[in-house]
Protein backbone atom coordinates (compact mmCIF):
# COMPACT_ATOMS: atom_id res chain seq x y z
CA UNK A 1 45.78 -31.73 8.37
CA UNK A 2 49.13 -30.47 7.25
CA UNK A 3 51.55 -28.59 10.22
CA UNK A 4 52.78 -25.14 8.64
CA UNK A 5 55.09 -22.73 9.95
CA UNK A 6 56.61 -19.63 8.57
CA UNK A 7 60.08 -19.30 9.81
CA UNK A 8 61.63 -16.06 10.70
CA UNK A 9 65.36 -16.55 8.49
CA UNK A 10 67.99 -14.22 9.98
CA UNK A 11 70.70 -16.12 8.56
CA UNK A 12 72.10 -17.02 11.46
CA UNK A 13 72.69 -20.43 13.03
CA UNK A 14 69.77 -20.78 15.58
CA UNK A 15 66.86 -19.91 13.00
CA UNK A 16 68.54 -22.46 10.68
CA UNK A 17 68.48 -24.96 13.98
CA UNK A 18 65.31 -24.01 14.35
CA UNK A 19 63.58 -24.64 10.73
CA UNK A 20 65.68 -27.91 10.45
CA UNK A 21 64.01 -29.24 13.64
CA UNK A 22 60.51 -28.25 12.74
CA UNK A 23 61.17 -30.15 9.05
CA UNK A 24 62.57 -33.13 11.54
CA UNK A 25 59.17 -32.64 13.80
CA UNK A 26 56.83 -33.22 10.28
CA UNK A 27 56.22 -29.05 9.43
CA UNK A 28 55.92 -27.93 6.19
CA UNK A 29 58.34 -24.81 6.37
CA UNK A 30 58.15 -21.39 4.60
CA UNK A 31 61.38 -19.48 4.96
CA UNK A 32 61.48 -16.00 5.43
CA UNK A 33 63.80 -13.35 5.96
CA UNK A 34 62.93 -10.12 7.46
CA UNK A 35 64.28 -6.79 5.15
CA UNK A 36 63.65 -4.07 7.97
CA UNK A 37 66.11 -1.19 6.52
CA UNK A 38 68.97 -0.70 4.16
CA UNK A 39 72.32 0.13 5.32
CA UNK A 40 72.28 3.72 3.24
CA UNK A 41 68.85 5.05 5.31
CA UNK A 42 70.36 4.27 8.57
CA UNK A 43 74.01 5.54 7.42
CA UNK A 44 76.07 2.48 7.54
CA UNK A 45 79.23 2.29 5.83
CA UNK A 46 79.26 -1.34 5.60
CA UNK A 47 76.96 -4.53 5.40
CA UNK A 48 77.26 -6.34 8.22
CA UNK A 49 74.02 -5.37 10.24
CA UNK A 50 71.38 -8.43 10.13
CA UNK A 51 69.31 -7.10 7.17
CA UNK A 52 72.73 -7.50 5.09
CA UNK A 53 72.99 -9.13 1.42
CA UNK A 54 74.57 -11.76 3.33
CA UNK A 55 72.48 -12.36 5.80
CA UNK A 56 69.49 -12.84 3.25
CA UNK A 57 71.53 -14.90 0.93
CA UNK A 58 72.77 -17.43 3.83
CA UNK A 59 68.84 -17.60 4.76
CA UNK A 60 68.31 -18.62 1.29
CA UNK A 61 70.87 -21.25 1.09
CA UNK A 62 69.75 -22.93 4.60
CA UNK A 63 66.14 -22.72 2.77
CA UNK A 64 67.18 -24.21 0.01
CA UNK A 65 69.45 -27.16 1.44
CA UNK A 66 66.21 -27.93 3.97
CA UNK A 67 64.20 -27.84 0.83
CA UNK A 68 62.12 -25.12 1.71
CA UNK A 69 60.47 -22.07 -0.02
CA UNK A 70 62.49 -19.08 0.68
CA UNK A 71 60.85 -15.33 0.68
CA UNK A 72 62.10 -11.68 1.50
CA UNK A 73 59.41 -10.01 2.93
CA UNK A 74 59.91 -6.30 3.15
CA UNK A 75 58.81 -4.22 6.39
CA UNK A 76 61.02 -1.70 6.17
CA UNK A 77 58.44 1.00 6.80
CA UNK A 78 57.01 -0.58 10.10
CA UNK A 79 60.02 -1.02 11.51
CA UNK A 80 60.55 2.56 10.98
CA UNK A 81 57.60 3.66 12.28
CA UNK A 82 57.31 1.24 15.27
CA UNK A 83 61.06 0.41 16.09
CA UNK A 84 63.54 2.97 14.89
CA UNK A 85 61.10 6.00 15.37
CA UNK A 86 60.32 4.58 18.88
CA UNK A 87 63.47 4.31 19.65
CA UNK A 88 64.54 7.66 18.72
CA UNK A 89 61.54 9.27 20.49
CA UNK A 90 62.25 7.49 23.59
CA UNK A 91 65.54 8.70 24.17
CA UNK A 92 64.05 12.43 23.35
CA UNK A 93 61.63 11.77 25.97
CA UNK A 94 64.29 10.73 28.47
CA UNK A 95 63.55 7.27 28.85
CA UNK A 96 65.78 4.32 28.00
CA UNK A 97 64.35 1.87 24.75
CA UNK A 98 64.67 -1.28 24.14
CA UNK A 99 64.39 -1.86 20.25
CA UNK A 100 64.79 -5.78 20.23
CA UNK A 101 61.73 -6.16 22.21
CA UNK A 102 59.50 -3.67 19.82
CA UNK A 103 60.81 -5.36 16.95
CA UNK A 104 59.43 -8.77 18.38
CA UNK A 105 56.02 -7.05 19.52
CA UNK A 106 55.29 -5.17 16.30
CA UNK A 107 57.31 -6.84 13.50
CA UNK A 108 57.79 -10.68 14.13
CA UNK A 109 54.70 -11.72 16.01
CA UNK A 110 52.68 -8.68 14.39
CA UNK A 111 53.74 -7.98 10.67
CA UNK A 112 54.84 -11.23 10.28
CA UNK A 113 51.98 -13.15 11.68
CA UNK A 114 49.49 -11.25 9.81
CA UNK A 115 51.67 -12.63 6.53
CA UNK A 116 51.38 -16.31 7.85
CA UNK A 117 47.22 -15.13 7.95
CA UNK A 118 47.33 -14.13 4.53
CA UNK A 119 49.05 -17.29 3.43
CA UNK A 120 47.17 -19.47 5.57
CA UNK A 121 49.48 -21.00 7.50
CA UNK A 122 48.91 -21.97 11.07
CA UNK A 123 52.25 -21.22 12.98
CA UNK A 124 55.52 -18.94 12.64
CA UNK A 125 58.56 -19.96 13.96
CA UNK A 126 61.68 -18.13 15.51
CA UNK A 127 64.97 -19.32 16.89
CA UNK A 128 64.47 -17.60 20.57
CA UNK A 129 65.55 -19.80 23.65
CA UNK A 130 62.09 -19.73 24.96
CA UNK A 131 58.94 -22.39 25.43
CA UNK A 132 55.05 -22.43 24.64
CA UNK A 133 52.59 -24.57 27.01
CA UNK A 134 49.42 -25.23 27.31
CA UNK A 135 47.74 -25.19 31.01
CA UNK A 136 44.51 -26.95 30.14
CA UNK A 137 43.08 -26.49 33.91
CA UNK A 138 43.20 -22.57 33.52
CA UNK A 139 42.55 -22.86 29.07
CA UNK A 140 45.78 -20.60 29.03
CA UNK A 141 48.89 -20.73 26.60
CA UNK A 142 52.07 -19.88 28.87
CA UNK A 143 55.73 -18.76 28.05
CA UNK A 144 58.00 -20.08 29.33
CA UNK A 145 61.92 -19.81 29.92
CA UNK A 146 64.65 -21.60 27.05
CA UNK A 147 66.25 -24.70 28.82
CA UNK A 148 69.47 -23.04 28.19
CA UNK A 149 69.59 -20.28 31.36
CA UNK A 150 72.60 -18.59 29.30
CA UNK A 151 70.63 -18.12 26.33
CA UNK A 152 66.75 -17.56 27.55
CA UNK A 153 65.36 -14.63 25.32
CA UNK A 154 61.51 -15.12 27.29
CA UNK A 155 62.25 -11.46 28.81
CA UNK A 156 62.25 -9.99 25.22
CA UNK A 157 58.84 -12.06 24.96
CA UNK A 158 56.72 -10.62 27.88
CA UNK A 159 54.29 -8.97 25.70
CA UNK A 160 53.21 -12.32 23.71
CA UNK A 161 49.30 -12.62 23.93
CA UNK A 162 47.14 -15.92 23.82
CA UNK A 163 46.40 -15.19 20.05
CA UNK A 164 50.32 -14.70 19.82
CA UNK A 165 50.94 -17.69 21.72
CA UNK A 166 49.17 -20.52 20.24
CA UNK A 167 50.49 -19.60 16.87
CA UNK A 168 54.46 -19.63 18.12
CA UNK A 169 56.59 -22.30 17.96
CA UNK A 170 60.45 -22.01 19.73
CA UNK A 171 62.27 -25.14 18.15
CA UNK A 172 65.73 -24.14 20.53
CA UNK A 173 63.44 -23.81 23.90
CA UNK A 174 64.00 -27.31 24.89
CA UNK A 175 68.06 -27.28 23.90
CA UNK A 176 71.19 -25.32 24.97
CA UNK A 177 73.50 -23.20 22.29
CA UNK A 178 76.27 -25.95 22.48
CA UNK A 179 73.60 -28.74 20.55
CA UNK A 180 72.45 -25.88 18.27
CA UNK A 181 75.96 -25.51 16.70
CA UNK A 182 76.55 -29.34 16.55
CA UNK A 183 73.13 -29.91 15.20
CA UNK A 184 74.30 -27.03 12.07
CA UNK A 185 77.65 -28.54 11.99
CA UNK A 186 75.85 -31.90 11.52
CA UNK A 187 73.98 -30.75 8.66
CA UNK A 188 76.51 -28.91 7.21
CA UNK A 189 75.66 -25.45 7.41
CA UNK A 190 77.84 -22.60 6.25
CA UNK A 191 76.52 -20.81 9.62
CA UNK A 192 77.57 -23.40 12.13
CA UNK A 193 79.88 -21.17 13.54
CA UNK A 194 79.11 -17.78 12.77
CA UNK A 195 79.23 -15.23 15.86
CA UNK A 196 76.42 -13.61 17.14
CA UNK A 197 76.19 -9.55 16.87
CA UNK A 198 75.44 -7.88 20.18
CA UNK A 199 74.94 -4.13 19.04
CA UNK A 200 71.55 -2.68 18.22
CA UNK A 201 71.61 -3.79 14.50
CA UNK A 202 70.91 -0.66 13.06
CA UNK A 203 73.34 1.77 15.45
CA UNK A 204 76.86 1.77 14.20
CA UNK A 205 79.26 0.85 16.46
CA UNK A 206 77.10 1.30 19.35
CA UNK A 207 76.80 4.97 19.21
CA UNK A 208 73.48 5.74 19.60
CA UNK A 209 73.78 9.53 20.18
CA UNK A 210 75.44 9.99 16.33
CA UNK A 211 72.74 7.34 15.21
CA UNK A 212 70.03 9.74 16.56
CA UNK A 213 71.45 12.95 15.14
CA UNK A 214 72.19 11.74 11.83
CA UNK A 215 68.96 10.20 10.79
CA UNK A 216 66.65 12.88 12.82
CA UNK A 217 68.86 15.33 11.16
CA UNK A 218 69.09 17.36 13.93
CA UNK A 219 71.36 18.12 16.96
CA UNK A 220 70.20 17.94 20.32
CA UNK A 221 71.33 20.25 22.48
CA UNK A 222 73.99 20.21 25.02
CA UNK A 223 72.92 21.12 28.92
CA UNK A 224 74.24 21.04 32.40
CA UNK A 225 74.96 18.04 34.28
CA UNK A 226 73.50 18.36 37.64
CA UNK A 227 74.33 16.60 40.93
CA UNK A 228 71.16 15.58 43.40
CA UNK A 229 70.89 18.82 45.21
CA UNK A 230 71.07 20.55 41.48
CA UNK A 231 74.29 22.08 41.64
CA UNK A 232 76.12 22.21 38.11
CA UNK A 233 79.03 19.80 37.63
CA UNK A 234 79.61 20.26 33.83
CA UNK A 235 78.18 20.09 30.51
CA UNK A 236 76.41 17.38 28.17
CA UNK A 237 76.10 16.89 25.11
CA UNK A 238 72.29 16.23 24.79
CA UNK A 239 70.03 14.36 26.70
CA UNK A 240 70.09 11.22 24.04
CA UNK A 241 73.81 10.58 24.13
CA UNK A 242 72.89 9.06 28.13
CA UNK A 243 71.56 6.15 29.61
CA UNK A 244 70.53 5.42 33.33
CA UNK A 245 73.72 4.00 35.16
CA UNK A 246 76.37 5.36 32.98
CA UNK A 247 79.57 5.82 34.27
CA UNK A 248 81.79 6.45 30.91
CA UNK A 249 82.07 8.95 28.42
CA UNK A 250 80.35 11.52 31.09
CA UNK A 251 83.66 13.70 30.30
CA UNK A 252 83.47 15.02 34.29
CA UNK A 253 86.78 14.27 36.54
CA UNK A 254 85.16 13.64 40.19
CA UNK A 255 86.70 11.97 43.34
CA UNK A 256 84.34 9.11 43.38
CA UNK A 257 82.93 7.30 40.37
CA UNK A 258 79.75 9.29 39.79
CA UNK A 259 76.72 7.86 37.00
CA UNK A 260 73.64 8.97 35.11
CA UNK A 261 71.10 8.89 37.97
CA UNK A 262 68.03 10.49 35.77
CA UNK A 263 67.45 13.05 32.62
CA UNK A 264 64.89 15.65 32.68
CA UNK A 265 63.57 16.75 29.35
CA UNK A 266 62.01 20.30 30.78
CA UNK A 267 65.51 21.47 32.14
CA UNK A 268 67.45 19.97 29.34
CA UNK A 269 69.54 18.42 32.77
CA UNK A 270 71.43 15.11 33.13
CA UNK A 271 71.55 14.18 37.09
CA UNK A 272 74.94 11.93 38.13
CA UNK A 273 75.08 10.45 41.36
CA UNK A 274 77.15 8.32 43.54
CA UNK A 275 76.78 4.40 43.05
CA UNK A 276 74.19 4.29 46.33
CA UNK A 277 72.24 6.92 44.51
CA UNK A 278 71.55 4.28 41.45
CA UNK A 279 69.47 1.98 44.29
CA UNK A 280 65.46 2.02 44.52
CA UNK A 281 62.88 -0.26 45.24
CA UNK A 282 59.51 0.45 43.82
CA UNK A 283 58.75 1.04 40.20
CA UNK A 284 55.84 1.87 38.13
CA UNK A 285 54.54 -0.16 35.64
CA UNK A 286 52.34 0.65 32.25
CA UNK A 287 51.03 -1.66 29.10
CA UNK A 288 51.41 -4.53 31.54
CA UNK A 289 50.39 -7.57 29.33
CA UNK A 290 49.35 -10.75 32.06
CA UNK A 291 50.30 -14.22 30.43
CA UNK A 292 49.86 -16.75 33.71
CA UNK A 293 46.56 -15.04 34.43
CA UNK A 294 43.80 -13.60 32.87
CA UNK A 295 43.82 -10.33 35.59
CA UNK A 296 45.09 -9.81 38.87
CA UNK A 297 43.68 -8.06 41.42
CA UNK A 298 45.46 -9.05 44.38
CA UNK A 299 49.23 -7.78 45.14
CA UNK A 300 51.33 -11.32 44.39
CA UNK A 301 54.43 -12.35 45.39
CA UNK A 302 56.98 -13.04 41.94
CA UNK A 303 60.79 -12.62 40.96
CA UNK A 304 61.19 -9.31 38.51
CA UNK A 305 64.45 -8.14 36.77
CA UNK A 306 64.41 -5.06 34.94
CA UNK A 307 66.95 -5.67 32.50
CA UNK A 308 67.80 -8.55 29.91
CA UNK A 309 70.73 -10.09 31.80
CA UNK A 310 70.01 -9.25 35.32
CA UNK A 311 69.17 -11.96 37.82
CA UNK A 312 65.24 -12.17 39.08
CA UNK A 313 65.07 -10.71 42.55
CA UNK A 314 61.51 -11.14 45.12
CA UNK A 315 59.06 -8.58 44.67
CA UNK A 316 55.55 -7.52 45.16
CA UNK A 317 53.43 -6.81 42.13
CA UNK A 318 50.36 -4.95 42.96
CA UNK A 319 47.62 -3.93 39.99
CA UNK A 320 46.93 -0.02 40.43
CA UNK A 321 44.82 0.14 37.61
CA UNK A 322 43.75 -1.68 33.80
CA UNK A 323 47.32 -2.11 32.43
CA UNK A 324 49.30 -0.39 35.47
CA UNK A 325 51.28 -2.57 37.54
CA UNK A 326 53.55 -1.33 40.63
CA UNK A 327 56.45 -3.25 41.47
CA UNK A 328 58.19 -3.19 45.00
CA UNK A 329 61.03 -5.21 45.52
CA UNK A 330 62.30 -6.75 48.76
CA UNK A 331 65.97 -5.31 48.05
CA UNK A 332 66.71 -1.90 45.93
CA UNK A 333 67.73 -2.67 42.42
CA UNK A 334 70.21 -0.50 41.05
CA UNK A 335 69.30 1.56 37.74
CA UNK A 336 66.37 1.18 37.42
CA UNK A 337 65.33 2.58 33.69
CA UNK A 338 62.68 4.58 32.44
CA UNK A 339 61.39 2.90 28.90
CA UNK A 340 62.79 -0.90 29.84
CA UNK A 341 60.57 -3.66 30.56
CA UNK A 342 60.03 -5.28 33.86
CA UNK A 343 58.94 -8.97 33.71
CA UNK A 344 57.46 -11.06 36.25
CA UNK A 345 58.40 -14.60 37.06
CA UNK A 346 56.95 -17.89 38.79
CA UNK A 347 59.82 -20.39 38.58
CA UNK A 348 60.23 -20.58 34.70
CA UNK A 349 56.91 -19.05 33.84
CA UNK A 350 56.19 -15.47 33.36
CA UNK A 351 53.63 -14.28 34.78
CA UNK A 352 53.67 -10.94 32.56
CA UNK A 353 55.73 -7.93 31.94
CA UNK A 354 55.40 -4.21 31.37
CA UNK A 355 57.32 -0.98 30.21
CA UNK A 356 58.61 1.13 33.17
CA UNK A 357 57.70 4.84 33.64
């Protein structure tokens, strides 16, 4: 029986590592490469964004020197609906999004699986640092963190089910960035070298607040800034343009550094606090998707982090109720976020993740 894998094409030089290894491995490849907007709907001047001409043209080329079929598959109005709209409305709702992670959950291992169903082929591939075993004592697939610490993506990754699981294959989990780019330079790819974006791809320049006014083509309106005990320090300029923890662009000249500490939609308020304000401890948990186990209804002991690059700290999880999960730490953790994920570890396993409310 013949290994198939449709392989998410950014372009870029570790989804090109990626397909290369899975030819090497004996997997007949599919490229494809993911159109999720144009550059006019989301009001960029330029093309430079992921879903560029480029981008998709330097996918094909990699296809085509592996030897591979090459597609554009066009899910433009998902990723509206579940990533950009989501986005948008979280950040109205005074919460905090994190777009890469709903464009995993609802366009890669969602949109993108259902095409490798309609094609009939068994796996899709991606080029995150993470890994994919098989506990046969419990019959469950686990996820596990990329072999590269610097580069392990399994935190965008929390939400993967079994079904998800035993149709993903990571190609980089096993290697570090360094053996990516010398594998591409090897082979003589074009991308062997290119640098790796860090913005939101469809925000320009990292400004989210324009982003959000322009394509909801409305302005949200300004408000006080409040300090804890609700006394007014100054103005805003609308609840999206802030994020839990900020300290710059505030526009308020104070004594002491001062930061977001919270937003509340009903007042139209943004409260800033001291640094020590930032700290708590215990955080609510909803959606909570278990990988490690099938339920839990037992508080466990784990490490959590509640943001991409922070390092795991000891906690407590404790089920409340079906998909509610609260999370007590041994040590506050400073901004915590409204609309971020919190993900549970054992060692290099996790043992799930959730969105915090």
């Amino acid at each position: 029986m013949k290994k198939t894998a449709l392989v998410a094409m950014s372009g870029g030089v570790d989804s090109s590592v990626a397909a290369y290894l899975l030819i090497q491995q004996g997997y007949e490849c599919i490229g494809t490469n993911l159109k999720l907007f144009s550059n006019e709907v989301i009001g960029k001047s330029t093309e430079k964004s992921c879903c560029s001409f480029d981008d998709a043209e330097a996918a094909r080329k990699i296809s085509s020197q592996l030897g591979m079929p090459f597609y554009v598959l066009n899910f433009a109005e998902a990723f509206k609906s579940q990533v950009i709209d989501r986005f948008i409305d979280t950040y109205e709702n005074g919460a905090t999004p994190n777009p890469c992670i709903d464009c995993n959950r609802y366009i890669k291992f969602d949109r993108l699986l259902n095409k490798a169903n309609e094609l009939d082929i068994s796996y899709i591939a991606t080029g995150h640092y993470a890994r994919v075993e098989y506990d046969g004592s419990n019959k469950r697939y686990l996820l596990k963190k990329g072999a590269d610490c610097k580069k392990d993506q399994s935190y965008v990754l929390y939400f993967l089910t079994q079904g998800q699981l035993s149709r993903a294959i990571f190609p980089l989990g096993g290697i570090n960035k360094t053996e990516v780019r010398d594998i591409a330079a090897k082979q003589g790819f074009a991308n062997a070298n290119k640098t790796e974006s860090q913005d939101i791809c469809f925000v320009q320049e990292g400004n989210y607040g324009d982003f959000i006014d322009n394509y909801s083509n409305k302005t949200h309106i300004p408000g006080d800034f409040v300090d804890l005990c609700g006394n007014v320090l100054g103005r805003h300029k609308g609840l999206t343009r802030y994020t839990i923890g900020q300290r710059k662009g505030l526009g308020i000249s104070m004594a002491n550094p001062i930061y977001v500490h919270s937003k509340c939609v009903k007042n139209n308020t943004v409260t800033l606090c001291d640094n020590e304000g930032l700290f708590s401890k215990t955080l609510l948990a909803a959606d909570f998707n278990w990988i490690m186990h099938e339920e839990i209804i037992e508080p466990i002991r784990v490490k959590a982090k509640v943001r991409y690059n922070q390092k795991e700290e000891w906690a407590t999880a404790s089920p409340i109720s079906k998909g509610q999960v609260e999370v007590t730490f041994d040590e506050p953790q400073r901004a915590i976020a409204k609309g971020q994920a919190v993900v549970l570890y054992d060692g290099d396993y996790v043992v799930g993740g959730g969105t915090i409310g």
